[in-house]
Protein backbone atom coordinates (compact mmCIF):
# COMPACT_ATOMS: atom_id res chain seq x y z
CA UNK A 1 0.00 0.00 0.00
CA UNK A 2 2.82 2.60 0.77
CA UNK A 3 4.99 1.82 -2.35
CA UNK A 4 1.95 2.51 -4.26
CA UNK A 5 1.13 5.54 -3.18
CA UNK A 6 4.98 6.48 -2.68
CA UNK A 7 4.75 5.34 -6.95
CA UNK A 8 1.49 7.58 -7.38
CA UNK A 9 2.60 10.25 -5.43
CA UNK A 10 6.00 10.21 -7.47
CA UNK A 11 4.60 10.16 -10.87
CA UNK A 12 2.21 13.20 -9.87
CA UNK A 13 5.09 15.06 -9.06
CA UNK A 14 6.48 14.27 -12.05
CA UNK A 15 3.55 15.89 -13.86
CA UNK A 16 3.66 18.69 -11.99
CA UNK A 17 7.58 19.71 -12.73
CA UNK A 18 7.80 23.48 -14.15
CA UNK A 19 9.48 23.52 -17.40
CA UNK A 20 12.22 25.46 -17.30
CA UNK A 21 14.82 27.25 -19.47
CA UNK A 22 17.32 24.17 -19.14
CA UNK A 23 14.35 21.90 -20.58
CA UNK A 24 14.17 24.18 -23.13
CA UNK A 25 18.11 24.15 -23.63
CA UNK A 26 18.18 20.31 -23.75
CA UNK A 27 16.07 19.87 -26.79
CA UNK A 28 17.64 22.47 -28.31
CA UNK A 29 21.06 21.18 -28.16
CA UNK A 30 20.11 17.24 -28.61
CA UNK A 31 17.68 18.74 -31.65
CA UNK A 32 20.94 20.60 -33.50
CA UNK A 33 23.03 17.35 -33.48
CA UNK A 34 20.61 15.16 -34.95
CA UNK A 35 19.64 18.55 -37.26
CA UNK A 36 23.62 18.65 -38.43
CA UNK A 37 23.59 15.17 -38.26
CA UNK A 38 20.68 15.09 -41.14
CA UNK A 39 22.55 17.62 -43.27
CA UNK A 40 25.06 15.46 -43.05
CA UNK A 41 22.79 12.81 -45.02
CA UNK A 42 21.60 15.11 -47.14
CA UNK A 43 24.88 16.23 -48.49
CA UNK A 44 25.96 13.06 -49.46
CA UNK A 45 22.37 12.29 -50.95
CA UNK A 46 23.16 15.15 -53.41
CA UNK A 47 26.85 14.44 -53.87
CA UNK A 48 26.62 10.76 -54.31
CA UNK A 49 25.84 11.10 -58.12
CA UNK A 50 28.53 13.34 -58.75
CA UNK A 51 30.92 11.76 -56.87
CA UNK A 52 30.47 8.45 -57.90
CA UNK A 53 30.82 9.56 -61.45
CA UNK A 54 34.08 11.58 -60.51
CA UNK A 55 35.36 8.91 -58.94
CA UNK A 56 34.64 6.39 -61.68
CA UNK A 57 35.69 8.50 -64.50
CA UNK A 58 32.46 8.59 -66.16
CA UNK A 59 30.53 11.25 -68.39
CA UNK A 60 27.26 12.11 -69.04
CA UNK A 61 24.53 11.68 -66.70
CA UNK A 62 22.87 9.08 -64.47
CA UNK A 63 23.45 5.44 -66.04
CA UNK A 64 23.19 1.74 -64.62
CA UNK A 65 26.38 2.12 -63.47
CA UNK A 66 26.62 5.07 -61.25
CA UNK A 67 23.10 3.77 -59.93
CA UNK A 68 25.04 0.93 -59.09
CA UNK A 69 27.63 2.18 -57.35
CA UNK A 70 26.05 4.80 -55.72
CA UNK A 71 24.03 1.94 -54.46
CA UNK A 72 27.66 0.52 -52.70
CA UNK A 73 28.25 4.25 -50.95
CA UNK A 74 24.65 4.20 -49.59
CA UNK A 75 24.67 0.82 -48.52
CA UNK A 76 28.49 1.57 -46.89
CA UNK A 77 26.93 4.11 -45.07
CA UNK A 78 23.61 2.70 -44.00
CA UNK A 79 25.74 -0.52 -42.65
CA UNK A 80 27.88 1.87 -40.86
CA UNK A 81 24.56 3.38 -39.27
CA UNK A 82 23.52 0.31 -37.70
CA UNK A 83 26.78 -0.72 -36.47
CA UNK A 84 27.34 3.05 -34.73
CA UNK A 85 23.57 2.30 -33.49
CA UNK A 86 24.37 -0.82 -31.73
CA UNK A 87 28.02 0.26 -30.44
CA UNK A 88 26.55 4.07 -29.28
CA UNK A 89 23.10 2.58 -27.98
CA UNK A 90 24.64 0.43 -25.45
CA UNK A 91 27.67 2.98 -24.36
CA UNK A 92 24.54 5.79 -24.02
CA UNK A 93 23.30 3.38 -21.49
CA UNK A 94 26.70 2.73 -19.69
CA UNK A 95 28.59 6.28 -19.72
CA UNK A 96 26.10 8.57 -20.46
CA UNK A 97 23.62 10.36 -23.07
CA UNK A 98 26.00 13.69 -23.43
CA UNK A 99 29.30 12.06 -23.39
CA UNK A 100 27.44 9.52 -26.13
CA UNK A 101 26.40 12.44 -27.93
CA UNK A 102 29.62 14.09 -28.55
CA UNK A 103 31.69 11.27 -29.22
CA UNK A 104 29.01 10.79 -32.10
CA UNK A 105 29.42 14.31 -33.22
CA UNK A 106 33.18 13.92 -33.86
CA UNK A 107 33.09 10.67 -35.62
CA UNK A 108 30.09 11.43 -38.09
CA UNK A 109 31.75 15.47 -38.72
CA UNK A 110 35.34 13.99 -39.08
CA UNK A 111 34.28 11.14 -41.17
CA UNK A 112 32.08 13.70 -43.51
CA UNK A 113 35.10 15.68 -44.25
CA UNK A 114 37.37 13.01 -44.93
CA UNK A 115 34.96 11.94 -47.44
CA UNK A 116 35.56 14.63 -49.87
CA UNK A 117 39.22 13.75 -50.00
CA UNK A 118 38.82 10.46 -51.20
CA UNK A 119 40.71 9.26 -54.55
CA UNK A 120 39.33 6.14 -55.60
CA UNK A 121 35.21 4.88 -55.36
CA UNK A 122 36.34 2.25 -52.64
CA UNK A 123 38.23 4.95 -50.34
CA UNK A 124 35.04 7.16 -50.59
CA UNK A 125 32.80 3.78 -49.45
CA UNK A 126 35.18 2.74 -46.48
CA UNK A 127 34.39 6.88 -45.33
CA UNK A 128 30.75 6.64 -45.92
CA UNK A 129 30.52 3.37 -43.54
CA UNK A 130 32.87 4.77 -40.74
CA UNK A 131 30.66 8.45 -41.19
CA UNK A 132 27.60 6.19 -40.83
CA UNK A 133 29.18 4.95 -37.56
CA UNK A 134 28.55 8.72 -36.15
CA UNK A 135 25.52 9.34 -37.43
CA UNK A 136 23.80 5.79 -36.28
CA UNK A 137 24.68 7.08 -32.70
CA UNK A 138 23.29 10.52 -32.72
CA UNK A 139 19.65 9.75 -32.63
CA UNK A 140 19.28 7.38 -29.87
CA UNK A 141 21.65 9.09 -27.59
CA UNK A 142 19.72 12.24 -28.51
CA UNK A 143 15.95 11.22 -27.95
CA UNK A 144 16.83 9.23 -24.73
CA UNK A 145 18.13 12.72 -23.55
CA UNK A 146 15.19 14.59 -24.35
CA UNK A 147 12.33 11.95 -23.47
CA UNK A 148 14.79 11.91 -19.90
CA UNK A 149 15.31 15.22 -19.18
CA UNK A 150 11.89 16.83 -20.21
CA UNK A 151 8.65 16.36 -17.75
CA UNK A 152 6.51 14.36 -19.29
CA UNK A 153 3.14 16.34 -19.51
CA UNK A 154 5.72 17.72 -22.85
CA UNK A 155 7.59 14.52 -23.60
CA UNK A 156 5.64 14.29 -26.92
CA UNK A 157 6.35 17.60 -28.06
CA UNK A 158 9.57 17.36 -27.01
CA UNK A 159 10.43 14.42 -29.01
CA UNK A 160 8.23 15.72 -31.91
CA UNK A 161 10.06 18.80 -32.18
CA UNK A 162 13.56 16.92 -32.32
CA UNK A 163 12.62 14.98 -34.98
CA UNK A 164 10.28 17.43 -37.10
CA UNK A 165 13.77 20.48 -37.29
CA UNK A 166 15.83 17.51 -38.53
CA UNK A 167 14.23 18.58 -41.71
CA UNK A 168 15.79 21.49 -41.31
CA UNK A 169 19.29 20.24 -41.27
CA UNK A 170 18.02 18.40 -44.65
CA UNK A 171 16.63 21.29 -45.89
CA UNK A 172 20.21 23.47 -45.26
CA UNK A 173 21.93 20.59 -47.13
CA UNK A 174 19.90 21.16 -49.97
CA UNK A 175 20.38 25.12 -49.80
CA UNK A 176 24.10 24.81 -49.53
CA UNK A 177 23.86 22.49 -52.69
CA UNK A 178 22.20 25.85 -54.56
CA UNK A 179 25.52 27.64 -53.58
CA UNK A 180 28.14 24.56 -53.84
CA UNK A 181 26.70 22.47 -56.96
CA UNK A 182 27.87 19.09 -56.52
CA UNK A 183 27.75 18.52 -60.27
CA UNK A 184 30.47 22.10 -60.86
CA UNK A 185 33.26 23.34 -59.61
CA UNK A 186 34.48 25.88 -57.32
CA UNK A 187 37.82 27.54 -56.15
CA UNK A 188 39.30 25.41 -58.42
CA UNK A 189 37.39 21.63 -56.52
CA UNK A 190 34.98 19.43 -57.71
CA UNK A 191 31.27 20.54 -55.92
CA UNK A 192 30.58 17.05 -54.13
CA UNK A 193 34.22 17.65 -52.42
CA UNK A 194 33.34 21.02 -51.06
CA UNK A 195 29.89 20.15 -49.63
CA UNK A 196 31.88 17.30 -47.43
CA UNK A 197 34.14 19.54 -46.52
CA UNK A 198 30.91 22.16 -45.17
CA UNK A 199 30.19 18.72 -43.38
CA UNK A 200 33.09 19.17 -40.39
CA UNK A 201 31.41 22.29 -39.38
CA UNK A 202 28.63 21.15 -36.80
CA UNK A 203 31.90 19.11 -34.80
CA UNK A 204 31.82 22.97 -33.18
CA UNK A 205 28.69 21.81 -31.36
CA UNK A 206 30.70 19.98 -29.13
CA UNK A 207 31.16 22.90 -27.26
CA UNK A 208 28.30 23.94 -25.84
CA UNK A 209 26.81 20.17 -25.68
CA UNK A 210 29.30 19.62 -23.04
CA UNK A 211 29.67 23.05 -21.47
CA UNK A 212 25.67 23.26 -20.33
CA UNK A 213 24.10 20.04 -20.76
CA UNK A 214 23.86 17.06 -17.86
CA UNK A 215 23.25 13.77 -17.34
CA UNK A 216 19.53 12.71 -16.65
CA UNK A 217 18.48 12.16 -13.33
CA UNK A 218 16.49 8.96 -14.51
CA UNK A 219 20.41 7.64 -16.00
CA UNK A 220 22.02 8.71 -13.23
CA UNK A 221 19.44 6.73 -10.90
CA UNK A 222 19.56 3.33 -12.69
CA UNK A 223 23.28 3.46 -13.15
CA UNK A 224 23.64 3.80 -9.42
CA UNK A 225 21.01 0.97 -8.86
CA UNK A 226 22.55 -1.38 -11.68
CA UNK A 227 26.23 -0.62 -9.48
CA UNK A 228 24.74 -1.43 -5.84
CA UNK A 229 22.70 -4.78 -7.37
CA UNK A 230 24.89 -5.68 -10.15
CA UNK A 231 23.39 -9.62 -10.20
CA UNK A 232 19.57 -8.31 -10.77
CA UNK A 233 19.65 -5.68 -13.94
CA UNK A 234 22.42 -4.69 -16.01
CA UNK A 235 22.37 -1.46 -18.09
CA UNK A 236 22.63 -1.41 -21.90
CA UNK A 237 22.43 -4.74 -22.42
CA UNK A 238 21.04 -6.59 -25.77
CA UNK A 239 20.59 -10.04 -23.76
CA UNK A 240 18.73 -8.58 -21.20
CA UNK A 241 15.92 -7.49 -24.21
CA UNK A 242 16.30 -10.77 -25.92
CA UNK A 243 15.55 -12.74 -22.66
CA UNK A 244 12.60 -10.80 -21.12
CA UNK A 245 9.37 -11.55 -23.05
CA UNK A 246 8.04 -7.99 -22.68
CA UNK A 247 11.33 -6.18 -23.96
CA UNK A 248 11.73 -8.59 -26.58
CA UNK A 249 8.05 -8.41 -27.95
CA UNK A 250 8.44 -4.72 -27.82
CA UNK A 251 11.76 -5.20 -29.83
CA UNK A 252 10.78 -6.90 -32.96
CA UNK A 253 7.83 -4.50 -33.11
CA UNK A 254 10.19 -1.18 -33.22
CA UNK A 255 12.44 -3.64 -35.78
CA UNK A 256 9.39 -4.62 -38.05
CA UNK A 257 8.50 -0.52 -37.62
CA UNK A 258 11.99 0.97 -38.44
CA UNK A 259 12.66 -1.65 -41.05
CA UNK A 260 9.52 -0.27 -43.31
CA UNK A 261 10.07 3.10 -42.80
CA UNK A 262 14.23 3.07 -43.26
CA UNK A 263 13.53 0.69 -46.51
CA UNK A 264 10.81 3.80 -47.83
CA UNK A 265 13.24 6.29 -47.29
CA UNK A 266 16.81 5.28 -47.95
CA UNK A 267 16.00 2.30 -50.70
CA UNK A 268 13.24 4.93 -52.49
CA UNK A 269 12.50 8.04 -50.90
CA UNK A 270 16.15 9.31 -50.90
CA UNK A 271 16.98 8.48 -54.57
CA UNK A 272 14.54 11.17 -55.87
CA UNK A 273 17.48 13.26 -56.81
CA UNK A 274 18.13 9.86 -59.53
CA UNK A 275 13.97 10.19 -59.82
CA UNK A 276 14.92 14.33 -61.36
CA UNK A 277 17.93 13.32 -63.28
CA UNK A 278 15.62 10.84 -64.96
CA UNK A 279 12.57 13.09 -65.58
CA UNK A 280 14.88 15.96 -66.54
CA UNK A 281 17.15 13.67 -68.89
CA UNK A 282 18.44 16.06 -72.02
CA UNK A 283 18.40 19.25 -69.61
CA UNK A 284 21.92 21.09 -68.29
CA UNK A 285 23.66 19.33 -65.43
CA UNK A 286 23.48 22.69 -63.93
CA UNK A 287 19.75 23.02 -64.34
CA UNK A 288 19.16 19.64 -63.23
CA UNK A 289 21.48 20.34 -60.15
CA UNK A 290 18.94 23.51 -59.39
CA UNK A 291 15.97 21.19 -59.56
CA UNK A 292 17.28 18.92 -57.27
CA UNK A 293 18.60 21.23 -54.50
CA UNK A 294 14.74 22.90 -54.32
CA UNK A 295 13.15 20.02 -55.15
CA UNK A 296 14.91 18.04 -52.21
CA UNK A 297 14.67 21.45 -50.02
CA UNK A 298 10.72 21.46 -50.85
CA UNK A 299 10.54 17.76 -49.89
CA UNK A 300 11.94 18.04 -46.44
CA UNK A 301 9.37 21.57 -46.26
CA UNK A 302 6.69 18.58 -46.23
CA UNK A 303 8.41 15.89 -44.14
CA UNK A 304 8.49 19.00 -41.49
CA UNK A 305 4.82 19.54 -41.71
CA UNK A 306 4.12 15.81 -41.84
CA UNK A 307 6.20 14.76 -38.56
CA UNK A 308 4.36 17.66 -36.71
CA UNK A 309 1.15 16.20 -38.20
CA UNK A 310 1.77 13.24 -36.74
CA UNK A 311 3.41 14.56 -33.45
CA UNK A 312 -0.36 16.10 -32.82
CA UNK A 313 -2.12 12.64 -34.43
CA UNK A 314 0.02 10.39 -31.31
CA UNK A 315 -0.27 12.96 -28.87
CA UNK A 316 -4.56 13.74 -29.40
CA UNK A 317 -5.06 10.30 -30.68
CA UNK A 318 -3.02 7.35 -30.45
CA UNK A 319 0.20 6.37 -31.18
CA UNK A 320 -0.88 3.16 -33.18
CA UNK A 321 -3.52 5.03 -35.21
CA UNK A 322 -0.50 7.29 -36.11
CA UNK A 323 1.53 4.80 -37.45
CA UNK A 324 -1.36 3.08 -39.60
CA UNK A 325 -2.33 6.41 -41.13
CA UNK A 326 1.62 7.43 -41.68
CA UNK A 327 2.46 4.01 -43.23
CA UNK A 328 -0.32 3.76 -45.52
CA UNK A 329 0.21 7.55 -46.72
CA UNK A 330 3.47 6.66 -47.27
CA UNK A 331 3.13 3.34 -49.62
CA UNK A 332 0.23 5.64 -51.49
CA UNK A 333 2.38 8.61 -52.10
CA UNK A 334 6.07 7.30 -53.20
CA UNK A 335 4.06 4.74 -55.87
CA UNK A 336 2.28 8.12 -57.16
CA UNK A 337 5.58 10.38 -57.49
CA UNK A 338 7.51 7.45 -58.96
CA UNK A 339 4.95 7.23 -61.49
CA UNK A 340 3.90 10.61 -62.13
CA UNK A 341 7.21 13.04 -62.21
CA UNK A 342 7.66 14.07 -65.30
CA UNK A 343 8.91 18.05 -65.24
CA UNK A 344 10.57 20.42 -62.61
CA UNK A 345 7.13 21.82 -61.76
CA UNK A 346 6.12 17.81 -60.54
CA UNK A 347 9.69 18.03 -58.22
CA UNK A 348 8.37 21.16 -56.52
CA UNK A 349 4.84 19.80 -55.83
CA UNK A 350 5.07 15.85 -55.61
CA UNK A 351 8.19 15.80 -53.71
CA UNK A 352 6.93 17.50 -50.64
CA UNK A 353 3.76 15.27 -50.76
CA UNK A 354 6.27 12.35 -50.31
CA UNK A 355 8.38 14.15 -47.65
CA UNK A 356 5.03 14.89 -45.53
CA UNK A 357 4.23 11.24 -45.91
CA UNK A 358 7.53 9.04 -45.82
CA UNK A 359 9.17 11.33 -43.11
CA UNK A 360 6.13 11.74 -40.58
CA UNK A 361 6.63 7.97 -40.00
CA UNK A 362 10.11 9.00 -38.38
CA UNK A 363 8.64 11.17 -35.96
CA UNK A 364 6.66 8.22 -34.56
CA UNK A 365 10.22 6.55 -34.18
CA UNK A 366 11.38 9.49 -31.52
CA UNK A 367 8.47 9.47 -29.65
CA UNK A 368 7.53 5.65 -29.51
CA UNK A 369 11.37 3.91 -29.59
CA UNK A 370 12.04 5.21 -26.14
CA UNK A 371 8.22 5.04 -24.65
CA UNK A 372 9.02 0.95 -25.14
CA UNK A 373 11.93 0.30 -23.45
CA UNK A 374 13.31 0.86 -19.56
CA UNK A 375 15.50 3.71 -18.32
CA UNK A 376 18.53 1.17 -18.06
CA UNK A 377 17.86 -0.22 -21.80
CA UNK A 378 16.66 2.41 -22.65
CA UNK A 379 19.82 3.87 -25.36
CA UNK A 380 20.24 0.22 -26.19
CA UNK A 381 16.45 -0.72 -27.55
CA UNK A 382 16.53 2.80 -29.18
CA UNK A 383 19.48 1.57 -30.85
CA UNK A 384 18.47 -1.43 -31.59
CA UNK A 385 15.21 -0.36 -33.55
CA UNK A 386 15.84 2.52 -35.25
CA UNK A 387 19.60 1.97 -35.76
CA UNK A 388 20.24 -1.80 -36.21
CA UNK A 389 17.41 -2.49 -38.67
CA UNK A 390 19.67 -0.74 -40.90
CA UNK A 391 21.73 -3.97 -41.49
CA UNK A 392 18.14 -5.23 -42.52
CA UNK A 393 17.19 -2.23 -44.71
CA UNK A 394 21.14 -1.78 -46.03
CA UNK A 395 20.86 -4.00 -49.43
CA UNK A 396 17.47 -2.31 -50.07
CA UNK A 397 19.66 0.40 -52.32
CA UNK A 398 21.78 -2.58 -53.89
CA UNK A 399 18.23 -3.90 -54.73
CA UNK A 400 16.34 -0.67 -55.95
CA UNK A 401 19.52 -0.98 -58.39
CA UNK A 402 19.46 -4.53 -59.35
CA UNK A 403 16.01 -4.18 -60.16
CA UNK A 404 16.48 -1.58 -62.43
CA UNK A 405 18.15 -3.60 -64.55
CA UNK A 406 15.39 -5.46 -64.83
CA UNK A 407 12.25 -3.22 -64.74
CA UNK A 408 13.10 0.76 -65.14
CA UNK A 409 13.94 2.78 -62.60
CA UNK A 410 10.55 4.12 -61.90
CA UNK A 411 9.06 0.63 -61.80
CA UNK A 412 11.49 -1.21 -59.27
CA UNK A 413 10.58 1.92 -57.14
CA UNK A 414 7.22 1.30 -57.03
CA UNK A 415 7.69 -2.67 -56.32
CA UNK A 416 9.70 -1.87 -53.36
CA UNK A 417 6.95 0.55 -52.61
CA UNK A 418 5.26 -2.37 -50.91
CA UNK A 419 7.76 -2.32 -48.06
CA UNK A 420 5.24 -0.28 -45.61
CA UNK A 421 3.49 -3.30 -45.66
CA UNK A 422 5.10 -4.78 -42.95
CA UNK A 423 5.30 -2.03 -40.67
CA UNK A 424 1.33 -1.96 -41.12
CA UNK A 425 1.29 -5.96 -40.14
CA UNK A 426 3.60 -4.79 -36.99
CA UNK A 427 1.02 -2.62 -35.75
CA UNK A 428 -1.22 -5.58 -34.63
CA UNK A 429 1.46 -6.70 -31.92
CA UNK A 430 2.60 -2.97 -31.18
CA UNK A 431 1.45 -1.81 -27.49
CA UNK A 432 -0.02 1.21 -26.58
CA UNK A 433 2.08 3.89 -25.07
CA UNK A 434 -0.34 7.11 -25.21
CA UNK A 435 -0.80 8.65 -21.26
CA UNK A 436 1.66 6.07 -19.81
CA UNK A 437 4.90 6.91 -18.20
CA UNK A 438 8.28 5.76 -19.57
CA UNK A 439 9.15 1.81 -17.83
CA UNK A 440 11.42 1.94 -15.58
């Protein structure tokens, strides 16, 4: 009777916590690394044609062959992703969200740069996977932070907002791309090498990420019980979730989730620039290259409004509801774009219909990944689903290029369209989280 009302009495404390200007701070902070880390994929979505064809020694304009091997870089990278997501999940659970946080900042910033110095395609692959590394960190470490730190009467708004202005770091990729076209030259270097170069810049975040930001009182608390009781929990570990029924139902769920959402996106979604090049086919590389910075900057102006959309659809309704609607927008829209685009003035309208739809689905990833795991597991299971499936989701953009070999372009798109599938089929295991506190 007295631990539950010690429990109640706890939790309405919780909901009664002021927010204050260091709540404010945190997702600030923990939203500009996973911004930079987002123009960080962005970049190298717009310089991967250019630089594979560099790097190649091809002419001309997008062929089987620089789909191909653009296909290698991606994969590289989204490999890279899920092995930084494993290795980063489980140290955020061990030494800390901040300290997790800027170790991921230097890897994925250094890594960037060092990519626009490479010589040879294979040199530029082996620094897309070890960039990947830093950017499969960020997120978990990041969203733990927030859903941590903030009360949670504003934990979905919170992790909304964290996830919505990562747009914004793919929209500034695509604006830098208007002033640095990857396809030209400038100061006397190839475009593509430049805008990796621009990528080192957000490593100066490290500064104030470790100057004003703390660990989470929730961390701190389960680190200290995990240290006094060693034998009964252990922090940030994967057998842990694979042997508790509850953890590892909730596991495959976020898996089956992030799987259909990463396979939209990084096997289809982010290959529209390819999707222009085609449509646009006889135009100037230099017009083409305009189309595809605003087209891609226009895209991410809808996957901004569509994360908020569903940030208010999870927080007023339900978080499964969210995910249905999302997922089946999603399928619906890329097989209409992939069919339809035919001129610039289809980029700057279509596009953002498939940002609003593909990218809201990600929002449901920061606001649901950590609602399903415990404090002490809590980096790791964030990790696990929205980094790992990535090893899952990797080949996707060997296979959107294998395919078009086969079918066109357009057409192996729309197959692979029929990925969101699964993430719909997840739904009928996935718990509700809506009004419940975080496990502990």
């Amino acid at each position: 009777m007295g631990n539950g009302l010690s429990t109640t009495m706890d939790r309405m404390a919780v909901r009664a916590e002021h927010v204050t200007a260091y709540h404010w701070m945190v997702v600030l902070i923990a939203s500009a690394g996973w911004m930079f880390d987002c123009m960080d994929q962005r970049l190298f979505v717009l310089a991967r044609e250019a630089a594979t064809r560099d790097l190649l020694g091809l002419e001309g304009g997008l062929s089987a062959e620089v789909t191909r091997f653009g296909g290698y870089a991606t994969t590289s990278m989204i490999l890279g992703w899920a092995t930084g997501g494993i290795i980063f999940g489980i140290l955020s659970d061990r030494i800390g969200r901040v300290k997790t946080m800027a170790l991921t900042l230097i890897v994925y910033s250094g890594f960037t740069g060092l990519s626009g110095l490479a010589e040879s395609w294979r040199t530029f692959v082996l620094m897309r996977f070890l960039a990947g590394i830093g950017i499969g960190g960020m997120f978990g470490a990041a969203t733990t932070l927030v859903a941590e730190s903030v009360p949670s009467r504003i934990r979905v708004i919170a992790l909304g907002a964290l996830q919505a202005l990562s747009a914004l770091g793919n929209i500034l990729g695509s604006l830098i791309s208007l002033w640095i076209q990857p396809g030209s030259e400038a100061w006397g270097y190839p475009g593509w090498r430049l805008l990796f170069f621009v990528g080192i810049l957000p490593a100066l975040l490290i500064v104030p990420l470790v100057t004003l930001l703390r660990e989470p009182q929730a961390w701190l608390d389960a680190r200290a019980s995990a240290l006094r009781s060693p034998k009964a929990h252990s922090t940030g570990s994967l057998m842990e979730i694979a042997s508790d029924v509850r953890w590892r139902r909730h596991a495959f769920v976020g898996l089956a989730l992030g799987f259909a959402g990463m396979t939209g996106l990084w096997g289809i979604g982010f290959f529209s620039p390819e999707l222009i090049s085609t449509a646009l086919s006889g135009e100037s590389q230099a017009v083409i290259d305009r189309v595809r910075a605003w087209g891609t900057a226009l895209q991410d102006v809808g996957a901004f409004a569509g994360m908020w959309a569903f940030t208010m659809a999870a927080a007023l309704v339900s978080r499964r509801v969210a995910f249905l609607g999302s997922l089946l927008l999603s399928m619906c829209a890329t097989i209409f774009v992939f069919a339809s685009l035919q001129t610039a003035a289809h980029a700057y309208w279509m596009l953002p219909l498939m940002g609003f739809a593909q990218l809201s689905v990600f929002a449901g990833y920061a606001i649901y990944f950590p609602e399903l795991f415990p404090t002490r597991l809590r980096g790791t299971g964030v990790g696990l689903c929205y980094n790992t499936v990535r090893y899952l989701a990797a080949p996707t953009p060997l296979v959107l290029g294998y395919l078009s070999t086969i079918l066109s372009f357009r057409s192996a798109a729309i197959v692979m369209s029929s990925v969101y599938l699964v993430g719909i089929l997840a739904l009928l295991w996935a718990p509700e989280t809506k009004g419940r506190e975080l496990p502990q």
